[in-house]
N, C-alpha and C. Protein backbone atom coordinates (compact mmCIF):
# COMPACT_ATOMS: atom_id res chain seq x y z
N UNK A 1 158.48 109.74 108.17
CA UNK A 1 157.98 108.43 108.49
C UNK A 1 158.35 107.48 107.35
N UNK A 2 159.03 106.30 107.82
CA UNK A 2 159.25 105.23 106.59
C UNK A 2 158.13 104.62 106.09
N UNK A 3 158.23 104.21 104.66
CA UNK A 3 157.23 103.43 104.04
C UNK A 3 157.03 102.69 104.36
N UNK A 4 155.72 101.56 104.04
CA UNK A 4 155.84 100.64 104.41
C UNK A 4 157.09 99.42 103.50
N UNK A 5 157.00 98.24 104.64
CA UNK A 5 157.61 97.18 103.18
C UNK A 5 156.69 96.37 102.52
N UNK A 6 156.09 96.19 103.19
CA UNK A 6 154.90 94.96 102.87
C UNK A 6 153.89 96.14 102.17
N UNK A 7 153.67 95.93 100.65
CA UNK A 7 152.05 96.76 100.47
C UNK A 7 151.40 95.51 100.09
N UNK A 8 150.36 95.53 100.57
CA UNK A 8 149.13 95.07 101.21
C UNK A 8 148.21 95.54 99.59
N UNK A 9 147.86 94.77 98.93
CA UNK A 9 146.85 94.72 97.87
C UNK A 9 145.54 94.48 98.12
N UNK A 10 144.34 94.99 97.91
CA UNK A 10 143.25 94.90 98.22
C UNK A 10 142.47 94.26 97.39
N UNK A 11 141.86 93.33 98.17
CA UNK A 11 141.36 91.96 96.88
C UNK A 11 139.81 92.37 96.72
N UNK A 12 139.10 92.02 95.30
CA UNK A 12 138.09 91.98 95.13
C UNK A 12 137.10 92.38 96.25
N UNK A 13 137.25 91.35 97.36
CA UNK A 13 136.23 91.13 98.41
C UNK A 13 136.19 92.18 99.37
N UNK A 14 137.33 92.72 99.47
CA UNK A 14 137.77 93.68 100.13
C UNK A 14 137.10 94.99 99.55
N UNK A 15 137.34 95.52 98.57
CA UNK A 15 136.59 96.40 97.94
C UNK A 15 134.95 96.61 97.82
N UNK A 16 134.85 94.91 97.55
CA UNK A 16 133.43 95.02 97.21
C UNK A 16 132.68 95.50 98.62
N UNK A 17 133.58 94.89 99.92
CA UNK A 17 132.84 95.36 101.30
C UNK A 17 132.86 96.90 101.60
N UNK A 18 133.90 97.66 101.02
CA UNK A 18 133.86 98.87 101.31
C UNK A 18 132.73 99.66 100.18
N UNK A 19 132.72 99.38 99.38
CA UNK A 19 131.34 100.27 98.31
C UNK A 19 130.21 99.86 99.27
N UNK A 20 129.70 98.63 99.40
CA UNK A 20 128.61 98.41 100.27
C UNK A 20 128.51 99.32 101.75
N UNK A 21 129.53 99.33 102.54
CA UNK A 21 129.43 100.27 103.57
C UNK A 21 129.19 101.53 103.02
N UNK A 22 129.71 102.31 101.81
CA UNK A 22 129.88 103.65 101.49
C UNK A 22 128.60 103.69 101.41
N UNK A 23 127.69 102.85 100.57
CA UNK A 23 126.45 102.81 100.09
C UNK A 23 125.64 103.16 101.18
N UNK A 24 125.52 102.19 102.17
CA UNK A 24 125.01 102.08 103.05
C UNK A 24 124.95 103.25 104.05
N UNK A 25 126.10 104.05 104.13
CA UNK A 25 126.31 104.89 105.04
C UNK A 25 125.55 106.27 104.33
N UNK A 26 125.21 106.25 102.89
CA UNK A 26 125.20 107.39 102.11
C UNK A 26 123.31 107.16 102.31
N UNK A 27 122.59 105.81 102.20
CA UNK A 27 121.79 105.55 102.66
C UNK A 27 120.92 105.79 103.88
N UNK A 28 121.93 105.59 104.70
CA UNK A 28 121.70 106.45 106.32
C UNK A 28 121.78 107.71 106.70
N UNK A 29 122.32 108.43 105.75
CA UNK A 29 122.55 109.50 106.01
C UNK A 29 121.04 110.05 104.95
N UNK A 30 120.73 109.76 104.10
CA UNK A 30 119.29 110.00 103.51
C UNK A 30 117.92 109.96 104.56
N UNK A 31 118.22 108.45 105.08
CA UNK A 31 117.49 108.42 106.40
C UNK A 31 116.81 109.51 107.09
N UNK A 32 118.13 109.77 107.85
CA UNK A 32 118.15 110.54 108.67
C UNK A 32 117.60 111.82 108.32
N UNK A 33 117.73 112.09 107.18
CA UNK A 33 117.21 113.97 106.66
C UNK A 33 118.75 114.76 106.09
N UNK A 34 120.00 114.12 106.68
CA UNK A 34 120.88 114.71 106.21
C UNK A 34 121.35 115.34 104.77
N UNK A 35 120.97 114.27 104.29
CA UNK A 35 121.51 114.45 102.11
C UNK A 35 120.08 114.20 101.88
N UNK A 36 120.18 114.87 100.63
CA UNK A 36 118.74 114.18 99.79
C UNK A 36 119.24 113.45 98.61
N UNK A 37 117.87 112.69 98.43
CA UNK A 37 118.63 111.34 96.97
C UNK A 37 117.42 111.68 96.57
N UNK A 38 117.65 111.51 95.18
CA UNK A 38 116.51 111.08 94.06
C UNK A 38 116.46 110.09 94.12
N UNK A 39 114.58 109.75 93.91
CA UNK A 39 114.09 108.23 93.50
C UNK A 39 115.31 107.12 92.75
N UNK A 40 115.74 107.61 91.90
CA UNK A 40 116.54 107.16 91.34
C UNK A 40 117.84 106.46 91.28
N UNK A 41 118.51 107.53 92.51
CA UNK A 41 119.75 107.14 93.43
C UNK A 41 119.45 106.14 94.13
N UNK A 42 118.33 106.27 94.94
CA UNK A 42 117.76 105.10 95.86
C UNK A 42 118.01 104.10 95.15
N UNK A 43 117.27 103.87 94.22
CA UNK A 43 116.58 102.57 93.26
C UNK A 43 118.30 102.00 92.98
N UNK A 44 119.03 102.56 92.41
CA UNK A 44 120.53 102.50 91.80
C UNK A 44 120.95 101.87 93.16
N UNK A 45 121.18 102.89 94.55
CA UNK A 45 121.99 102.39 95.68
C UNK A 45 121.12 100.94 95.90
N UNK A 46 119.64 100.42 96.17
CA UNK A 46 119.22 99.08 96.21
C UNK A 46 120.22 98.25 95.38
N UNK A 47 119.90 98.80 93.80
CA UNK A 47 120.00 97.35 93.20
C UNK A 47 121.76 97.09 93.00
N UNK A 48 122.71 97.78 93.78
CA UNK A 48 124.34 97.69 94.38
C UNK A 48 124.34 96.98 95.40
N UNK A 49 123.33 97.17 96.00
CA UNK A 49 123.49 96.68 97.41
C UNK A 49 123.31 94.82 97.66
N UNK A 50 121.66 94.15 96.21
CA UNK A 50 121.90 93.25 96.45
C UNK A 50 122.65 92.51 95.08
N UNK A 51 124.01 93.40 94.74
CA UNK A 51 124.76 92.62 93.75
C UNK A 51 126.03 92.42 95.04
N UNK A 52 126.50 93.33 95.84
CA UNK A 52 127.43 93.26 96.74
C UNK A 52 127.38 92.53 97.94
N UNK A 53 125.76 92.48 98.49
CA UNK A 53 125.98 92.36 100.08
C UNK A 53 124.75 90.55 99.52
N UNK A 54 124.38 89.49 100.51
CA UNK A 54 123.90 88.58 99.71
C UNK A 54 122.33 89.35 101.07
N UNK A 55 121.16 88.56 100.40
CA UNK A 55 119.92 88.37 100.87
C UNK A 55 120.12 87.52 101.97
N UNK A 56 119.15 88.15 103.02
CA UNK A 56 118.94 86.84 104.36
C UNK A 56 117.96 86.24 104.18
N UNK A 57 118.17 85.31 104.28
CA UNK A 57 116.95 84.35 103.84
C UNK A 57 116.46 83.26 104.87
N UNK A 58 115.33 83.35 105.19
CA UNK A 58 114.51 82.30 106.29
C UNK A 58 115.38 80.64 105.92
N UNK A 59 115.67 80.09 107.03
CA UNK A 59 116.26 78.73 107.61
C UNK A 59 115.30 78.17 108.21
N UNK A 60 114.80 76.75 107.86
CA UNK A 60 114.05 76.02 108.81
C UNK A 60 114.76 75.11 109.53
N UNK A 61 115.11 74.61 110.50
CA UNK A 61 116.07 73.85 111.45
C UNK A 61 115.04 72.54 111.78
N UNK A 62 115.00 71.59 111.51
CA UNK A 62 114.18 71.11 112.18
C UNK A 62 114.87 69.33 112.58
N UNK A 63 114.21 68.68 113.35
CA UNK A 63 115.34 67.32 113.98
C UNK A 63 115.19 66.29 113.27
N UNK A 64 115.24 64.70 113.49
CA UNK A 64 115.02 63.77 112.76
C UNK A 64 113.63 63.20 112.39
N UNK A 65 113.19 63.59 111.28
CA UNK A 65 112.13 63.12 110.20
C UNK A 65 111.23 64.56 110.45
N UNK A 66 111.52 65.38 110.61
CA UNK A 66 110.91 66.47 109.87
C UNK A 66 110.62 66.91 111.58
N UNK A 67 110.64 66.74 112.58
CA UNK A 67 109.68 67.30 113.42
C UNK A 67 110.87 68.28 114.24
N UNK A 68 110.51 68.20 115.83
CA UNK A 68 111.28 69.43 116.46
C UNK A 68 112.55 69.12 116.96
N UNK A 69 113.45 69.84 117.15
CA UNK A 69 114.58 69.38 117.22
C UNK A 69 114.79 69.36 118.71
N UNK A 70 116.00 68.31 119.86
CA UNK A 70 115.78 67.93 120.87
C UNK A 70 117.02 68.52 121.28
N UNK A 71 116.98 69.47 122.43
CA UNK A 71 118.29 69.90 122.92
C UNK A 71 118.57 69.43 124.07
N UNK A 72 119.86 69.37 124.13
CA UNK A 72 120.22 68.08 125.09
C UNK A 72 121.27 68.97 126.19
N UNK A 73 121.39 69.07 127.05
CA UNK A 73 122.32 70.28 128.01
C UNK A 73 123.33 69.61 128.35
N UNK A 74 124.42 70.03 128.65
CA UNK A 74 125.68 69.08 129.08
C UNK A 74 125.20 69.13 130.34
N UNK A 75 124.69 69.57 131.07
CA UNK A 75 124.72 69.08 132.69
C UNK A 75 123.50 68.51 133.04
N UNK A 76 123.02 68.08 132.29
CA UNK A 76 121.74 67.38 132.25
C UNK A 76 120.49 68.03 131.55
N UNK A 77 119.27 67.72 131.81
CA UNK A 77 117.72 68.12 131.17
C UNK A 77 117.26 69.06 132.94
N UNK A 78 116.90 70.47 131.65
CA UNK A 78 116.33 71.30 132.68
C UNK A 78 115.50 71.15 133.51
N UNK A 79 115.09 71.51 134.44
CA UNK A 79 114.20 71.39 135.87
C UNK A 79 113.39 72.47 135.45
């Protein structure tokens, strides 16, 4: 089989998404009963997880001057 021509370099972001899945998957698999982790591993796999992956964080949406926001339907206002 020929090589490739194009090699394809794997950027930062790229990497950083694959440790987070590994993590994650090594995580799930603790879950489940499969592997066992020490307290420790845990604590370690957390504090990887929120240097790699970001926090979700509550959004308030709200319309003009603070109150509820008005949705408008393209085919008109619901019945």
């Amino acid at each position: 089989m020929a090589a490739r021509k194009i090699k394809r370099l794997l950027t930062d972001d790229w990497k950083a998404k694959i440790q987070a899945s590994n993590i994650c998957h090594r995580l799930a698999l603790h879950v489940d009963g499969k592997i066992e982790m020490t307290p420790t591993q845990v604590r370690a796999a957390e504090i990887l997880l929120r240097k790699t992956v970001p926090d979700l964080a509550r959004n308030e949406v709200t319309g003009a001057d603070g109150g509820p926001q008005k949705i408008i339907y393209e085919w008109g206002e619901p019945t």
